[in-house]
N, C-alpha and C. Protein backbone atom coordinates (compact mmCIF):
# COMPACT_ATOMS: atom_id res chain seq x y z
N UNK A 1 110.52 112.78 94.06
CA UNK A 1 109.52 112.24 94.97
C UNK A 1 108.74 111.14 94.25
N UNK A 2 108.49 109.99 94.88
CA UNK A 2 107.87 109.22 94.34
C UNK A 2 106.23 109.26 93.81
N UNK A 3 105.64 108.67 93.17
CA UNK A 3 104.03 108.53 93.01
C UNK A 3 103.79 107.03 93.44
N UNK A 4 102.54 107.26 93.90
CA UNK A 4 101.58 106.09 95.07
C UNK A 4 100.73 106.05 94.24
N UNK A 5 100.05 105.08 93.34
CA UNK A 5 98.68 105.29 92.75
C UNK A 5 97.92 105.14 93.81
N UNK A 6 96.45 105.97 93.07
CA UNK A 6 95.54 106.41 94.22
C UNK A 6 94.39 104.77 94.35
N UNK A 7 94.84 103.70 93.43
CA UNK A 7 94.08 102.33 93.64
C UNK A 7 94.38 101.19 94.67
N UNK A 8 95.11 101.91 95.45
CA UNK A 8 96.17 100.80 96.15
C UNK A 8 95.70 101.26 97.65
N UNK A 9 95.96 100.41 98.31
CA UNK A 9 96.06 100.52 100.07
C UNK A 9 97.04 100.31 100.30
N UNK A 10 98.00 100.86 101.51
CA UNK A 10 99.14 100.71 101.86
C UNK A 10 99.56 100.36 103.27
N UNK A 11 100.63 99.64 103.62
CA UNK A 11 100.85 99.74 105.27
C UNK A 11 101.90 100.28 105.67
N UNK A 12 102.21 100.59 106.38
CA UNK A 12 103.21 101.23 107.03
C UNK A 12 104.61 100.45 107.14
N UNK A 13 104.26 99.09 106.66
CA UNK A 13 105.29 98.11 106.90
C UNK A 13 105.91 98.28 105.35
N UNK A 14 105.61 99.00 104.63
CA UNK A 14 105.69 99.57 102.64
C UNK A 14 105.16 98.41 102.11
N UNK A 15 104.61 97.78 102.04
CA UNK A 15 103.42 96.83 101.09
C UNK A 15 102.20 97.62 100.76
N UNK A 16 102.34 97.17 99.79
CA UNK A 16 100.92 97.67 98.63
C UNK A 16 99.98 96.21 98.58
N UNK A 17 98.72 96.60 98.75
CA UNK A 17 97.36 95.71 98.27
C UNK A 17 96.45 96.44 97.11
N UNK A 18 96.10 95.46 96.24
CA UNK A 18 95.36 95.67 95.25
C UNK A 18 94.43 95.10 95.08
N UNK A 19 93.27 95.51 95.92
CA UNK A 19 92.43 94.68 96.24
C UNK A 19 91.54 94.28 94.69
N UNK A 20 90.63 93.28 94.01
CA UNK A 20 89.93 93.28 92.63
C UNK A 20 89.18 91.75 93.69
N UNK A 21 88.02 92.15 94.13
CA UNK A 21 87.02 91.30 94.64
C UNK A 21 87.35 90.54 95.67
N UNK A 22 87.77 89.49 95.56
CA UNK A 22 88.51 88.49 96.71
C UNK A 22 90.03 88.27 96.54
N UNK A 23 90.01 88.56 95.96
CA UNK A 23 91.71 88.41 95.54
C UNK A 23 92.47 89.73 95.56
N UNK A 24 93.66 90.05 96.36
CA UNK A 24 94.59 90.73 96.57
C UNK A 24 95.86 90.76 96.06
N UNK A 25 96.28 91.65 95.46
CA UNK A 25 97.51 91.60 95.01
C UNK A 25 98.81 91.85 95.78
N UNK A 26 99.38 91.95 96.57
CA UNK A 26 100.57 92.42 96.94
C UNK A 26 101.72 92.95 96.25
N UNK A 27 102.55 93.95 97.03
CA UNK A 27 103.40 94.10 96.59
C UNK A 27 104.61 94.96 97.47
N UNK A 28 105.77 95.67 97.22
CA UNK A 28 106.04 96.69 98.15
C UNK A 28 106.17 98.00 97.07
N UNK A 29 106.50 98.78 98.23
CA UNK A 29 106.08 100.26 97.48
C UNK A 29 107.29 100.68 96.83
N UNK A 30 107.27 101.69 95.72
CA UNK A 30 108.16 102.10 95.33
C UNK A 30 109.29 103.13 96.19
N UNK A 31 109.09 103.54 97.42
CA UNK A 31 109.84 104.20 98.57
C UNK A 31 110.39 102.64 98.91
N UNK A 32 109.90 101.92 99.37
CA UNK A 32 111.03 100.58 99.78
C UNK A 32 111.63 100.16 98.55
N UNK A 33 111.50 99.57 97.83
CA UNK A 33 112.29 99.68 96.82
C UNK A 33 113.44 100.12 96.40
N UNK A 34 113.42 102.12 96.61
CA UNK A 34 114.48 102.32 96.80
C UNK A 34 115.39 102.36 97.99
N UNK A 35 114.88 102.34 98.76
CA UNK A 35 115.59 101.94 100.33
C UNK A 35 116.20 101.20 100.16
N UNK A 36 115.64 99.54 99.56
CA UNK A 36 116.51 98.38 99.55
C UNK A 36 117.65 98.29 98.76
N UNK A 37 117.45 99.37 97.65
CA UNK A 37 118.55 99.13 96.34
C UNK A 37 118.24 98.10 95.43
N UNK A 38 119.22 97.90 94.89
CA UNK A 38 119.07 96.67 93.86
C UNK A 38 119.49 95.45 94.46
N UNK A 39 117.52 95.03 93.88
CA UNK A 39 117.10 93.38 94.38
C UNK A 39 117.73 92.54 93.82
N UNK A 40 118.41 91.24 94.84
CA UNK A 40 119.10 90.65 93.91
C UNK A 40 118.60 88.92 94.51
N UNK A 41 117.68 88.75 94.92
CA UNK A 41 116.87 87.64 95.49
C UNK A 41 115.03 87.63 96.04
N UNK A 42 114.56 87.31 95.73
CA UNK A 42 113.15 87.00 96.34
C UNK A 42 112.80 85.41 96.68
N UNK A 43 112.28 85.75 98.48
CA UNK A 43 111.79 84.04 98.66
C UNK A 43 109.91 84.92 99.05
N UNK A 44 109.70 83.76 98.28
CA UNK A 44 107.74 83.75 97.89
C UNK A 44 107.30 82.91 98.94
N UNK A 45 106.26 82.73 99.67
CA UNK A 45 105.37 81.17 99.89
C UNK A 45 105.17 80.14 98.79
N UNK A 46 104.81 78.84 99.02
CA UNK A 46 104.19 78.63 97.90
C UNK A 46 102.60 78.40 98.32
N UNK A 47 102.25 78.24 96.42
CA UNK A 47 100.74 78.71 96.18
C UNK A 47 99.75 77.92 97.77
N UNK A 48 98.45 78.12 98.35
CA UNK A 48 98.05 77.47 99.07
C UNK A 48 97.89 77.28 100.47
N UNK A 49 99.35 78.00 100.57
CA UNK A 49 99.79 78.42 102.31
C UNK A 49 98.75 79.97 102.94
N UNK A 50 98.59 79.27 103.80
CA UNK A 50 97.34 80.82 104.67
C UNK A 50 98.59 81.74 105.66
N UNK A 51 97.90 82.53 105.69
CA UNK A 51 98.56 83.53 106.69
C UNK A 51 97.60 84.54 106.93
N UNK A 52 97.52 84.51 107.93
CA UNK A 52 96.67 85.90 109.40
C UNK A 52 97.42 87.10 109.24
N UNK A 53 96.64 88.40 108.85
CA UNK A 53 97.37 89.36 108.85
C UNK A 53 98.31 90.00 109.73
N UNK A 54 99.64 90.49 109.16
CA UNK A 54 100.54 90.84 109.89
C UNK A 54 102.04 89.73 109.64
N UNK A 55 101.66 87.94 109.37
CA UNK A 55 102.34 87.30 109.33
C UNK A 55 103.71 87.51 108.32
N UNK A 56 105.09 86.88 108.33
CA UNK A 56 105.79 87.16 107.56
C UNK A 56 105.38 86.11 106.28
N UNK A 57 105.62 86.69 104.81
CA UNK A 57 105.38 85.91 104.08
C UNK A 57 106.42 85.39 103.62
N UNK A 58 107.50 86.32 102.97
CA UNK A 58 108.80 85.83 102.78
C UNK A 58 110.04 87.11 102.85
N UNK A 59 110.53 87.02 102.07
CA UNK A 59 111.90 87.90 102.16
C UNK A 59 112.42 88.27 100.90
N UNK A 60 113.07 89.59 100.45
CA UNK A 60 113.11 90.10 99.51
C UNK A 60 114.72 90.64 99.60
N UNK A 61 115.75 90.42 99.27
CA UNK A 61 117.39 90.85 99.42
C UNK A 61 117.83 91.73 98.52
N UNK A 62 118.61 92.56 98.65
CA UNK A 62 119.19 93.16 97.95
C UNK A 62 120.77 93.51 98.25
N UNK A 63 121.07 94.31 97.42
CA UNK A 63 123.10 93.95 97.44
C UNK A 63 123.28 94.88 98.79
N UNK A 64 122.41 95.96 99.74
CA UNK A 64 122.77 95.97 100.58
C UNK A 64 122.01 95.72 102.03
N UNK A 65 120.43 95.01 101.69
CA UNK A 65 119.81 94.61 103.02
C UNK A 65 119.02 93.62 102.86
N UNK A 66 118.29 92.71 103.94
CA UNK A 66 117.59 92.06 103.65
C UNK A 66 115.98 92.60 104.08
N UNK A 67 114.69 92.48 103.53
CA UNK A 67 114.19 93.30 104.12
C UNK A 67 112.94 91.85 104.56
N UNK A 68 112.04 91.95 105.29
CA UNK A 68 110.47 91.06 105.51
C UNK A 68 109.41 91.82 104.70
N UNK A 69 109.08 90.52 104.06
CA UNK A 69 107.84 91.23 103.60
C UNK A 69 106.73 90.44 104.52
N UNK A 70 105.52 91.68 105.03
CA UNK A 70 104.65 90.94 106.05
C UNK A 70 103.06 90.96 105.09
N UNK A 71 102.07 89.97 105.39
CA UNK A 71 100.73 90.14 104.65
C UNK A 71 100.09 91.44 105.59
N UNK A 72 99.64 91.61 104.96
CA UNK A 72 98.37 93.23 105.05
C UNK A 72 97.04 92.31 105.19
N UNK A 73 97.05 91.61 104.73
CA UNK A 73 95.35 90.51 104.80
C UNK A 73 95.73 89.23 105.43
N UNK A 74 95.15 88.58 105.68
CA UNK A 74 94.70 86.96 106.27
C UNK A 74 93.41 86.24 104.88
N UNK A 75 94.50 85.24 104.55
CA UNK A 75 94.32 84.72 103.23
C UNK A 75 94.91 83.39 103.20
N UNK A 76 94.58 83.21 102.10
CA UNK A 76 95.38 82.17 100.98
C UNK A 76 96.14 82.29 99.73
N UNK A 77 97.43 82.15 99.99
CA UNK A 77 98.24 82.36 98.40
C UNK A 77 97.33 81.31 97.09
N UNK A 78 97.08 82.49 96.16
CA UNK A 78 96.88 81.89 95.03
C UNK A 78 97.80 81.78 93.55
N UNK A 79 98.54 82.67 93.95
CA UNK A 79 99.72 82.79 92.58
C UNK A 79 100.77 83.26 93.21
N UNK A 80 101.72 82.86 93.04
CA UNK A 80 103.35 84.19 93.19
C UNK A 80 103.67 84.29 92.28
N UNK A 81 104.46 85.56 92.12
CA UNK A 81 104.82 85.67 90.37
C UNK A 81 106.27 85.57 90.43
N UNK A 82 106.34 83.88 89.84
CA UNK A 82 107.40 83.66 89.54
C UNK A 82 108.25 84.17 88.65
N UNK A 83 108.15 85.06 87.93
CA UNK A 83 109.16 85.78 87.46
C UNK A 83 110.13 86.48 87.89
N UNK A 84 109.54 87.07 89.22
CA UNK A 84 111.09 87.86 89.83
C UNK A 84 111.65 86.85 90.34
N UNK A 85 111.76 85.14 90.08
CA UNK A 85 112.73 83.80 90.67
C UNK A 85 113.65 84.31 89.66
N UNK A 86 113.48 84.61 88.07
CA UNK A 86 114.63 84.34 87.48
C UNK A 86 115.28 85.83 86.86
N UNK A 87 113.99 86.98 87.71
CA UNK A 87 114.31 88.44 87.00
C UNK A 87 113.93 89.40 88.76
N UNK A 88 114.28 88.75 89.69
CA UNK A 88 114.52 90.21 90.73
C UNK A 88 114.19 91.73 90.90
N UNK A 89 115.01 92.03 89.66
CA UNK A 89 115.03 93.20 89.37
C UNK A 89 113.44 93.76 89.10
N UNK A 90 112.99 93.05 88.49
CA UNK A 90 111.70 93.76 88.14
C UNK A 90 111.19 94.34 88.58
N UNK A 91 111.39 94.12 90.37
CA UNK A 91 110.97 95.03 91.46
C UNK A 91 111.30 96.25 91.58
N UNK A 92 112.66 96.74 90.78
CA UNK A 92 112.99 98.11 90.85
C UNK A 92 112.74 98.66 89.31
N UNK A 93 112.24 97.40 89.16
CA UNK A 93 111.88 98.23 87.68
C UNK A 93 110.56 98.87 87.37
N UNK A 94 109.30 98.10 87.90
CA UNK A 94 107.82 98.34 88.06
C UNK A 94 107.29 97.41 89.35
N UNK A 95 107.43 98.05 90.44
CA UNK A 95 107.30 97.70 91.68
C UNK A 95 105.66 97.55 91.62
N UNK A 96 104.84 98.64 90.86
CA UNK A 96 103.21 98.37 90.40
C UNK A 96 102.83 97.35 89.37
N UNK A 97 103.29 97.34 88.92
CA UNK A 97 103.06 96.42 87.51
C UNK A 97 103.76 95.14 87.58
N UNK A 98 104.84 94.89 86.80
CA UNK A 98 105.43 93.35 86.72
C UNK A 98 106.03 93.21 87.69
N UNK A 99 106.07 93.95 88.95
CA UNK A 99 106.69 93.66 89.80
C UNK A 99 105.90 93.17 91.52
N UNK A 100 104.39 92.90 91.22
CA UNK A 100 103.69 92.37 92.19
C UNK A 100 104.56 91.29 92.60
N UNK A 101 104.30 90.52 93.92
CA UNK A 101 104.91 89.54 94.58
C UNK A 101 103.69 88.38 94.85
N UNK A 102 102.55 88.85 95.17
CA UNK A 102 101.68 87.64 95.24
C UNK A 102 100.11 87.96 94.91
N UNK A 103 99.48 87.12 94.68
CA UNK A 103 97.79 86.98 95.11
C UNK A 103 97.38 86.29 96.11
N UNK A 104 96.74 86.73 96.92
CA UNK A 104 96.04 85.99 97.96
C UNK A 104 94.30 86.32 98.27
N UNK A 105 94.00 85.11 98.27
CA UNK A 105 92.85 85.55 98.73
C UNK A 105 92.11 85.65 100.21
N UNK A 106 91.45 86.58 99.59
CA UNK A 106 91.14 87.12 101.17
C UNK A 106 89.88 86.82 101.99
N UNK A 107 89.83 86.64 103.44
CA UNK A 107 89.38 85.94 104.15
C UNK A 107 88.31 86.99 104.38
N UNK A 108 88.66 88.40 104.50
CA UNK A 108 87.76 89.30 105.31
C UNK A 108 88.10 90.64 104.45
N UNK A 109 87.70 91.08 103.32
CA UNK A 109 88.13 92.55 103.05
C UNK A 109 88.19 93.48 104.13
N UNK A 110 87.41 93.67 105.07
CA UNK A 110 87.43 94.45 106.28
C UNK A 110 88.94 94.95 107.17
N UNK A 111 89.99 94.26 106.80
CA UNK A 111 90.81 93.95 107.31
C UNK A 111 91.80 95.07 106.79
N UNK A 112 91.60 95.44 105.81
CA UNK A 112 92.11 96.72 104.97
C UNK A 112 91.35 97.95 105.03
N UNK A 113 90.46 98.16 105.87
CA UNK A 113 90.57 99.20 106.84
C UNK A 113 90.92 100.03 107.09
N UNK A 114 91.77 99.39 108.08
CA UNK A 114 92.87 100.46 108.41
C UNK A 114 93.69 101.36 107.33
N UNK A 115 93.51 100.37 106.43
CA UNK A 115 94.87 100.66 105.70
C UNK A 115 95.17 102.47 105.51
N UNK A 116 96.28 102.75 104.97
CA UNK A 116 96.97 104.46 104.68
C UNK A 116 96.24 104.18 102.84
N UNK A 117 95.82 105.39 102.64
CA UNK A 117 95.39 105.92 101.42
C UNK A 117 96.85 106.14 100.59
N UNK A 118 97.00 106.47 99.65
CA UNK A 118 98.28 107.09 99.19
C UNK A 118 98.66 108.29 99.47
N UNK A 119 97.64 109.11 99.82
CA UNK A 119 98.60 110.42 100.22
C UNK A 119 99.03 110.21 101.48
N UNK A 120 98.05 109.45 102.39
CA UNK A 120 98.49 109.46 103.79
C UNK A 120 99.87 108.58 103.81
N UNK A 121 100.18 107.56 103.21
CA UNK A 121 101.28 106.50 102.82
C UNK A 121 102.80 107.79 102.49
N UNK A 122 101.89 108.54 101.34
CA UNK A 122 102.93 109.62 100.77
C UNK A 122 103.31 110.44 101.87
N UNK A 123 102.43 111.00 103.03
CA UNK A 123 102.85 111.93 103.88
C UNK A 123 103.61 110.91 104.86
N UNK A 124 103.62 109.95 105.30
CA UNK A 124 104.32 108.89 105.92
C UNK A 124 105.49 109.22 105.53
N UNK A 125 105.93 108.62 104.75
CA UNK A 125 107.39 108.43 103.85
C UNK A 125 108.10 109.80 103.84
N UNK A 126 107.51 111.11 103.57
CA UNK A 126 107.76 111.90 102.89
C UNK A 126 109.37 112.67 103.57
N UNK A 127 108.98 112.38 105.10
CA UNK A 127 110.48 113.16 105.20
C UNK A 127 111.62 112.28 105.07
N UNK A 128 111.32 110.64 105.02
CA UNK A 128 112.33 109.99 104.62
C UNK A 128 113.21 109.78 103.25
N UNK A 129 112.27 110.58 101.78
CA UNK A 129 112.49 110.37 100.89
C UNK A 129 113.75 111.97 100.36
């Protein structure tokens, strides 16, 4: 069974936010992750581009699906971490750690809300895992 750290907000769509003041981290969860298998492509925004929550940001492939990744906030990209351009994998390697996908900053913290806690995220997933 997987672990959800308890610092994260989650959506139902498997993206992780990490919220640290105005700036958000993204990412997807370690349950998608393994769903997708081994990542063998990531397309990012680049830095600057806004998006309204819910929007698609980019797309994440693997050797057997392609999956959307959608924003959880309404923001502005401030970094993508270009490292999974030339290392993918990283995503199945530390989907929390070196394996974030973006920063954005955020327009409205309020907007995360809604969001699933980790256990509630964990009880989500749970009969799928």
């Amino acid at each position: 069974m997987a672990e959800y750290p308890d610092d994260l907000k989650y959506q139902d769509s498997h993206e992780y936010v990490r919220l640290d003041g105005e700036i958000a981290t993204i990412g997807i969860t370690e349950f998608a992750v393994r769903e997708l298998g081994e990542i063998v492509f990531v397309e990012l925004p680049e830095i600057g581009k806004t998006f309204a929550k819910g929007d698609e940001l980019g797309t994440i492939e693997s050797v057997k699906a392609v999956g959307e990744l959608y924003s959880p906030v309404t923001g502005a990209v401030v970094e993508s971490n270009n490292a999974l351009i030339d290392d993918p994998e990283l995503l199945n390697d530390d989907p929390y750690g070196e394996g974030w996908l973006l920063k954005i900053r955020v327009d409205d913290p309020s907007e995360l809300d809604d969001a699933l806690t980790a256990s509630q995220y964990s009880a989500l997933v749970e009969g799928a895992e």
